[in-house]
Structure formats: C-alpha cells, structure tokens
Protein backbone atom coordinates (compact mmCIF):
# COMPACT_ATOMS: atom_id res chain seq x y z
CA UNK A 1 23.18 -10.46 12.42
CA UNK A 2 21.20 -7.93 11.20
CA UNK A 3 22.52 -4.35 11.13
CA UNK A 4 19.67 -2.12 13.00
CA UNK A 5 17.78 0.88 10.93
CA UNK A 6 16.45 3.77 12.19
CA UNK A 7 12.75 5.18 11.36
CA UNK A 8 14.64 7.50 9.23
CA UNK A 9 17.00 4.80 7.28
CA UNK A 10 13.90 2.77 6.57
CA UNK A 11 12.50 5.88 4.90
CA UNK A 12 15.57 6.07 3.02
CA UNK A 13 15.83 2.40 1.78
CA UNK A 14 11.74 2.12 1.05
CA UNK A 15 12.93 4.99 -1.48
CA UNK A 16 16.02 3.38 -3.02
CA UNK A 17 16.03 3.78 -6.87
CA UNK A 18 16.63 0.46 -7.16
CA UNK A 19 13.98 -1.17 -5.16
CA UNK A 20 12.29 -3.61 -7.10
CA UNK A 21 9.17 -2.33 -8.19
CA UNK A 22 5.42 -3.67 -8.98
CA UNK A 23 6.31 -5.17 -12.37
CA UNK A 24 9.75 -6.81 -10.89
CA UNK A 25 7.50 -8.96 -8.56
CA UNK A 26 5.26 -9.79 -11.44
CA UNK A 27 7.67 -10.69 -14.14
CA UNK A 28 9.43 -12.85 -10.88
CA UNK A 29 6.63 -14.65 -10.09
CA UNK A 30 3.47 -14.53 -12.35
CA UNK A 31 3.01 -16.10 -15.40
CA UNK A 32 0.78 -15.28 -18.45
CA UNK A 33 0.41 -11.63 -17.25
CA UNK A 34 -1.89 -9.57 -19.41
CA UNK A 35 -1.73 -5.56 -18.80
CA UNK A 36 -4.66 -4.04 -19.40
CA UNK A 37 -4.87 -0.47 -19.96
CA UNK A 38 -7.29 2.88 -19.09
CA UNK A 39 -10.06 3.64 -17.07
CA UNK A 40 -12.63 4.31 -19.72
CA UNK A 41 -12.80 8.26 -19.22
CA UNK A 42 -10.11 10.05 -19.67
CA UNK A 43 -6.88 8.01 -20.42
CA UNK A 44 -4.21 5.50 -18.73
CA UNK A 45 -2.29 6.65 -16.09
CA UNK A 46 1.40 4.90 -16.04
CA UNK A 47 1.46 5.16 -12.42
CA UNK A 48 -0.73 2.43 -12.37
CA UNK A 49 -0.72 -1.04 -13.66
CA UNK A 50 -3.04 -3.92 -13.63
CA UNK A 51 -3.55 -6.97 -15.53
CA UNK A 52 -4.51 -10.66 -15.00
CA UNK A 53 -1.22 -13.30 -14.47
CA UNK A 54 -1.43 -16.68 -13.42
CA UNK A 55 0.21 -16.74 -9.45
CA UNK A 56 0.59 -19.54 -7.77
CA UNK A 57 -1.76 -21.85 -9.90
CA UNK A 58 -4.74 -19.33 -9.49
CA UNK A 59 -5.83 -16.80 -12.03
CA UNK A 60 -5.64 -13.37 -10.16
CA UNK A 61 -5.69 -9.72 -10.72
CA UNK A 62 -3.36 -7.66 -9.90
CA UNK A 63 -2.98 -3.64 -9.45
CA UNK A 64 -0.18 -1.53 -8.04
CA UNK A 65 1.86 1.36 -7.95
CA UNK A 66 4.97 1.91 -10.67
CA UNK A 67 7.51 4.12 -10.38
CA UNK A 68 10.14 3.91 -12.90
CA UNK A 69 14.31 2.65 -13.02
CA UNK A 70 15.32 5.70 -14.71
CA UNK A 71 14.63 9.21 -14.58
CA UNK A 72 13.24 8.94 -18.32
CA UNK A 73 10.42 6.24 -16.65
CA UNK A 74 9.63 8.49 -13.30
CA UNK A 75 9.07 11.25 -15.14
CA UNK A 76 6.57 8.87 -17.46
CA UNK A 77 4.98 7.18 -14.72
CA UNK A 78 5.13 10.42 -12.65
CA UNK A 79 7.20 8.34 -9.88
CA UNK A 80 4.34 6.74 -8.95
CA UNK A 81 2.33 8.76 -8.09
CA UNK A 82 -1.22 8.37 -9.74
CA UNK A 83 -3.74 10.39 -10.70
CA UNK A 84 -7.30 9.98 -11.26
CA UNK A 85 -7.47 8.39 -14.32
CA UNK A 86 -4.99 6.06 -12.44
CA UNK A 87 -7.26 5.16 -9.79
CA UNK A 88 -10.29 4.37 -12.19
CA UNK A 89 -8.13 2.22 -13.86
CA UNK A 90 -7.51 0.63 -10.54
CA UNK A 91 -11.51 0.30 -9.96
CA UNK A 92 -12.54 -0.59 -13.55
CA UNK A 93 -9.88 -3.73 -13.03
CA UNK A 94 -11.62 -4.46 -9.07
CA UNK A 95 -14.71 -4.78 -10.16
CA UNK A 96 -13.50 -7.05 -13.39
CA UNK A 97 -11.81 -9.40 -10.59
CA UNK A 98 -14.95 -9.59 -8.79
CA UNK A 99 -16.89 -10.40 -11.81
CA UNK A 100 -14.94 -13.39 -12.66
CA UNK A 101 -14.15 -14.41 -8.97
CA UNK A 102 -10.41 -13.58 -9.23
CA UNK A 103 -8.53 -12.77 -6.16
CA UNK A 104 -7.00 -9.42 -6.19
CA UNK A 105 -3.13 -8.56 -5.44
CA UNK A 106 -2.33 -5.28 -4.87
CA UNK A 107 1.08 -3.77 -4.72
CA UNK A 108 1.47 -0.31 -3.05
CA UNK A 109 4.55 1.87 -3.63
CA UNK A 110 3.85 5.49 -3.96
CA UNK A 111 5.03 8.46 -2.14
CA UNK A 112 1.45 9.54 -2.49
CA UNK A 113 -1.21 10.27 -5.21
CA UNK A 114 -0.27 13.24 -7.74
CA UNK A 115 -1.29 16.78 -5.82
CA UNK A 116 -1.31 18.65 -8.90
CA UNK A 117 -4.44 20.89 -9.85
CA UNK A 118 -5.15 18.99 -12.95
CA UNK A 119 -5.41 15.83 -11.04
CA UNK A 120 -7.75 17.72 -8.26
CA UNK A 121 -10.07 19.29 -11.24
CA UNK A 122 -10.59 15.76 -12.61
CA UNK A 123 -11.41 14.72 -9.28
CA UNK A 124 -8.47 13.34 -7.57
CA UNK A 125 -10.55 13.14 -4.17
CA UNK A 126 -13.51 11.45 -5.38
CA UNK A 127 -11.19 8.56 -7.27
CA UNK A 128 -9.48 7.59 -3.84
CA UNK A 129 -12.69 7.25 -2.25
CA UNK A 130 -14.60 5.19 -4.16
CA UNK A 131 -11.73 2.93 -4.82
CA UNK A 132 -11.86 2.65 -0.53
CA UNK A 133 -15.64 2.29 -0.96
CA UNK A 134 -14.98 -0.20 -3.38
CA UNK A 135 -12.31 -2.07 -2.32
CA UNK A 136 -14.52 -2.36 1.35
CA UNK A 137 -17.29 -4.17 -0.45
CA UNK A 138 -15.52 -6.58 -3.32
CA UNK A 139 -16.99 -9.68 -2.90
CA UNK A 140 -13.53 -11.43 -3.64
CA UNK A 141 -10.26 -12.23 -1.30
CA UNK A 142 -8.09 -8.96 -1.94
CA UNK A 143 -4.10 -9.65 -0.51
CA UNK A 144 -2.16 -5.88 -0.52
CA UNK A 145 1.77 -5.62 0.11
CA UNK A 146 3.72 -2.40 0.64
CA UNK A 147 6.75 -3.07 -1.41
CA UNK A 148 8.19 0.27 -0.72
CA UNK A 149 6.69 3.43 0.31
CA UNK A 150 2.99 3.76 1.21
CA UNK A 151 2.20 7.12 1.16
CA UNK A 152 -1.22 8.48 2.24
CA UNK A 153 -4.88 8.12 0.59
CA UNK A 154 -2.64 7.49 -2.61
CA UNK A 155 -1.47 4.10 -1.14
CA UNK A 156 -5.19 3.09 0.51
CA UNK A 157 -6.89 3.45 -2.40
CA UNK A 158 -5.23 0.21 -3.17
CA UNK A 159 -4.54 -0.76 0.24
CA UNK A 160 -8.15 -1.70 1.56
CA UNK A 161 -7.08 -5.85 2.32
CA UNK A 162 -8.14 -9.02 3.97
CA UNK A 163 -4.34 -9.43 4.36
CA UNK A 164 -2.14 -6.24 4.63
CA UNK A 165 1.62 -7.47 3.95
CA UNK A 166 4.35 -5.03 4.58
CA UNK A 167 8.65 -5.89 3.33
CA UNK A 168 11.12 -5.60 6.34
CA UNK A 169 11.95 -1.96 5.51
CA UNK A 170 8.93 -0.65 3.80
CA UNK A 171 6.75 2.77 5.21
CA UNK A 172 2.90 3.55 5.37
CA UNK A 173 2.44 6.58 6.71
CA UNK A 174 -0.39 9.23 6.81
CA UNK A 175 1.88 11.51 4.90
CA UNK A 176 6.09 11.74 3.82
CA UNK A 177 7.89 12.74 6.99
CA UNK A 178 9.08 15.49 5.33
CA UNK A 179 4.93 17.10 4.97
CA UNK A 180 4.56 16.31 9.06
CA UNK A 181 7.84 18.22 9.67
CA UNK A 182 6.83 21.10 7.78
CA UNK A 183 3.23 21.19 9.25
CA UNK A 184 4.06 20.21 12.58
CA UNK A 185 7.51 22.13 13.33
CA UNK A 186 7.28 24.38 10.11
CA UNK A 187 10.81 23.32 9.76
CA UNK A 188 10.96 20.09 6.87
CA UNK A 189 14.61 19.08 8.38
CA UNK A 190 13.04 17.16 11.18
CA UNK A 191 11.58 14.71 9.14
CA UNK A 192 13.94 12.01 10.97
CA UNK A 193 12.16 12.82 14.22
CA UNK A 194 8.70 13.02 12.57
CA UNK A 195 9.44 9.79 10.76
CA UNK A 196 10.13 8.17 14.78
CA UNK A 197 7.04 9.63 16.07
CA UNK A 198 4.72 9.20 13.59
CA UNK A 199 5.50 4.83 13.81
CA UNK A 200 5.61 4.47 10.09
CA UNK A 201 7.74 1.28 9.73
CA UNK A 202 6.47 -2.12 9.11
CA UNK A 203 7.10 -3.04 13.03
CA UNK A 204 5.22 -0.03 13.85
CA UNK A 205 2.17 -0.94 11.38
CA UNK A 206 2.45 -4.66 12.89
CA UNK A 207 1.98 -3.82 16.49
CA UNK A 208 -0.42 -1.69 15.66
CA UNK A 209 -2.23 -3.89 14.26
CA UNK A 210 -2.56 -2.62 10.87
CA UNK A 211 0.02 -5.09 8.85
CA UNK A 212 -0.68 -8.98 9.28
CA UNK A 213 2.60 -9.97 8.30
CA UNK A 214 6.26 -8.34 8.03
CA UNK A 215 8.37 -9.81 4.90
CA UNK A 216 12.18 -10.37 5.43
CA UNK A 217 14.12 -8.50 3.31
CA UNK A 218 18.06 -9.51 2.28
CA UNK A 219 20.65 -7.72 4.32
CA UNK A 220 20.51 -4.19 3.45
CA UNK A 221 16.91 -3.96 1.55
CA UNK A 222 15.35 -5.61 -1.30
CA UNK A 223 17.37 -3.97 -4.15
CA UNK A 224 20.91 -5.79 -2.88
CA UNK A 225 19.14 -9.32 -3.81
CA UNK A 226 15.72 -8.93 -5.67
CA UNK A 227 15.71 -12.43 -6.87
CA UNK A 228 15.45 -13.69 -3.08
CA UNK A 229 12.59 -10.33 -2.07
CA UNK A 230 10.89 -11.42 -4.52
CA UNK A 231 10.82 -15.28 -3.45
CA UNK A 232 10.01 -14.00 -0.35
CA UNK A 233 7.40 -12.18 -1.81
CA UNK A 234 6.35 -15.08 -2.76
CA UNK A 235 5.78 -16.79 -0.35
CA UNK A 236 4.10 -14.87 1.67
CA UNK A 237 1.74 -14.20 -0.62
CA UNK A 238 0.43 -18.16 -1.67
CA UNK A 239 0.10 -17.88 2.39
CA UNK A 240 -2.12 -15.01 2.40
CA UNK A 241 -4.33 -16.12 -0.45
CA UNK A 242 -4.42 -20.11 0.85
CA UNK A 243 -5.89 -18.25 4.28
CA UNK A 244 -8.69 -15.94 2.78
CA UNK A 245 -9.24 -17.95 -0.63
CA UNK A 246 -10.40 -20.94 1.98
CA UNK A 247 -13.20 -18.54 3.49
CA UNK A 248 -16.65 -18.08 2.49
CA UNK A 249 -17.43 -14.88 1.04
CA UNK A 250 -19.59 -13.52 3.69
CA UNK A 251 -17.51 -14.55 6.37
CA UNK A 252 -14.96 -13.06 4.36
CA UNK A 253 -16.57 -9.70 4.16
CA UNK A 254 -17.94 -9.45 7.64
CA UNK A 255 -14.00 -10.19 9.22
CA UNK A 256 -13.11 -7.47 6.57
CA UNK A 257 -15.23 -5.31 8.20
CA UNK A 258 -14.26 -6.38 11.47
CA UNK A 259 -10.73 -6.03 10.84
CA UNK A 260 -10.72 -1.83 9.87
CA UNK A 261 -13.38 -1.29 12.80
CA UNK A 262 -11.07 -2.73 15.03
CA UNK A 263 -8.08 -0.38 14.34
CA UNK A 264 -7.43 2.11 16.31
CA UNK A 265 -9.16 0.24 19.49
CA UNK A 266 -5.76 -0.04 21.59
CA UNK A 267 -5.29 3.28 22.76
CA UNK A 268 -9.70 3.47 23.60
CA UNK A 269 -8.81 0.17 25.67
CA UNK A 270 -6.08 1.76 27.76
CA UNK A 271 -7.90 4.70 28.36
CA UNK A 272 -10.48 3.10 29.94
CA UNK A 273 -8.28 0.60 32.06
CA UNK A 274 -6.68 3.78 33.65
CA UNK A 275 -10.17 4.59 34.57
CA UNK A 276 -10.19 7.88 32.08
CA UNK A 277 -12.65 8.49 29.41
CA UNK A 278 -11.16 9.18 25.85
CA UNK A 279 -11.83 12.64 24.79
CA UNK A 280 -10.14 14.77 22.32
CA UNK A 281 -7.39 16.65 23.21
CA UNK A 282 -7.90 20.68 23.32
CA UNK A 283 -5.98 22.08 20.56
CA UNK A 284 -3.08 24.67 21.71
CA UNK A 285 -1.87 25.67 18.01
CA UNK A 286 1.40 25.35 16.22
C-alpha cells in the first residue's frame, strides 16, 4: 500500500532535486532527438528546450521546462524558469510542428516564468500569451504532462493540450503556495494550508476536470525509480497521442475548444441546481 501525501508533501516531492526532468524523459524514451536552439530575437533561453525525436514510431516535437541536477545547471537554466526569449523559442518550434504535421509533446516543470524586470522589459507578458493564443489554434494534436511543478502562466504557456497528463505527485497551481500565503494571510508560513485549499494536486486537477489522466508514480515519487516514471511516462503518452492523432483536425480543434470552455462549468451547474444565480462575491479586503 501506498503511503498517503498531504497537499503540502506533494508540493515537496514535485520539487525534489532529483526528479527526473524534461531531458530524462527524452533521453528514456525518444530516439534521434535533435535540440534546436533560440527564438530568432534575442537569444536561447536554457530554461527551455525543444527539438524533434522520434517517440513511439512518430516523428514529434517536443518542448518543456528544464531545471538543472546541480546548482551549477539551475543557476544556468535559471531553475526553470523561462524567460521571454524562452517562450519564443517555445512558439518558433509550435509553429515548425505544425508546418510539418508533427504532434507536439510538451513537458511542464517550472515553478513559474522568470519575474525579473529584464524579462518584463523584453516582454515577458506578451510571450506567455501568444504562446496560449498559439498553442489554442495549432492545427496539430498537442499531448502536455506536468512532470513536476506547474507553476502559473509560466507552465500554460506550454500547457494549452488536447490531452493534459499530470504524474501521481505533480502540482499546477495558479501560483507557489508560498505567493497565496503571503497575499492571502500576509504570513508565507501557511503555504501548507494554502497548498490544501487552493486543490493543486493532480487528484484535484482530475476532478476538476482539468487533467485527463493521473500517471502512477513509484513508491515515494519519481526520483526513487526514474527508469519505471519514465516507462510510465511512456505509456501514457503513445495513449494520448493514439487518441487525438486518430482525429480529424477540425474535430480536433473544435473539442479543443470545447474542452477549455468547459472548465470551470461545475461550480455554474451547482449554483443553479440550488436555485441561486452565480454572482461574484462582494469583496471584504484582506
């Protein structure tokens, strides 16, 4: 059996220093990977990386987050969190996929994108959203997996899916418990209570109707065995891409749509069963 996590411990195991990262799962199971590098404007970002790799018989493309295995590597790849030139990187690559008709693979694991003032002067903003404008309208199957954290816009800029895939004990969260502590109860030491409430797990995102699919992870996370996560990996991906490869591309697109209009229904739905209407809530300050 199982031992049982908390909110809290899941935060602390998506963070594990030795969580395999996005090129572990590549090197396990791609072949014939080719990194490609910059965005074309300014410069390449470490804290991304993309390339084409042969997966499961299929040429695909795939982007994610990298942090690094050493503190020499974070500091390079700025513990993955990216910056502008990062995400350009990640759209120049999208929109190669879709010229070719690869399928994209995305891997997220950041804590969230790089909130320095150089990245917001070179237009950290406007790089998350058109990747998410992007990423809405690729004409291509596109299969994303949390493999650790999934920190705010710096995780859906890559996270925009026809499949979202989440490991056992990975996060995706709004923002680092830690940030909702401090803004909600000015106090950053109740980030295990803000990581309960804000239902950041994988279980959370799956009854919520945000994951599709919650990966098993080897007793006590993915960095005790990462020959067997990434197996499971694996797996779970050649699923994902035999389901929306098989579609056609407008039906693909239109359930896309479907699917993110869709979220956040639940809670409208049990309003109005209770015979309320929903309405914001008035705001009584901090």
């Amino acid at each position: 059996m199982k031992p049982s996590f908390s909110p809290w411990d899941k935060v602390q195991l998506a963070r594990h220093p030795r969580r395999p990262h996005t090129l572990d799962y590549v090197r396990a199971l791609c072949e014939d990977f080719i990194e490609l590098h910059g965005d074309r404007r300014y410069g390449d970002d470490a804290a991304i990386v993309g390339g084409l790799a042969r997966f499961a018989g299929r040429t695909v493309m795939i982007v994610g987050h990298q942090k690094g295995s050493d503190a020499r590597e974070n500091i390079r790849r700025n513990f993955g969190m990216a910056r502008p030139e990062g995400y350009r990187k990640a759209l120049r690559l999208f929109h190669h996929a879709e010229k070719f008709r690869f399928p994209l693979i995305c891997f997220i694991d950041t804590p969230g994108a790089d909130p320095s003032m150089e990245s917001e002067e070179r237009g950290q903003g406007n790089a998350i959203a058109e990747n998410i404008l992007a990423l809405a309208r690729l004409r291509i199957p596109i299969v994303a997996c949390v493999i650790g954290e999934g920190g705010s816009g710096g995780a859906l800029a890559l996270g925009v899916a026809d499949r979202l895939l989440m490991l056992e004990h990975a996060i995706y969260s709004v923002a680092a418990p830690e940030a909702a502590a401090s803004i909600l109860w000015r106090d950053a030491g109740k980030a295990p209570e803000a990581a309960s409430a804000m239902k950041i797990t994988a279980q959370d995102q799956y009854d919520l109707g945000i994951a599709d699919v919650i990966i098993p992870e080897p007793e006590g996370g993915a960095h005790t065995d990462a020959a067997m996560a990434a197996e499971t990996v694996g797996k779970a991906l050649r699923a994902a891409l035999d389901e929306v490869t098989a579609l056609p591309v407008d039906e693909l697109l239109q359930r896309r749509y479907a699917r993110y209009r869709a979220i956040g229904r639940f809670q409208e739905c049990q309003l109005r069963e209770a015979g309320a209407s929903p309405s914001p809530m008035p705001f009584k300050g901090l």
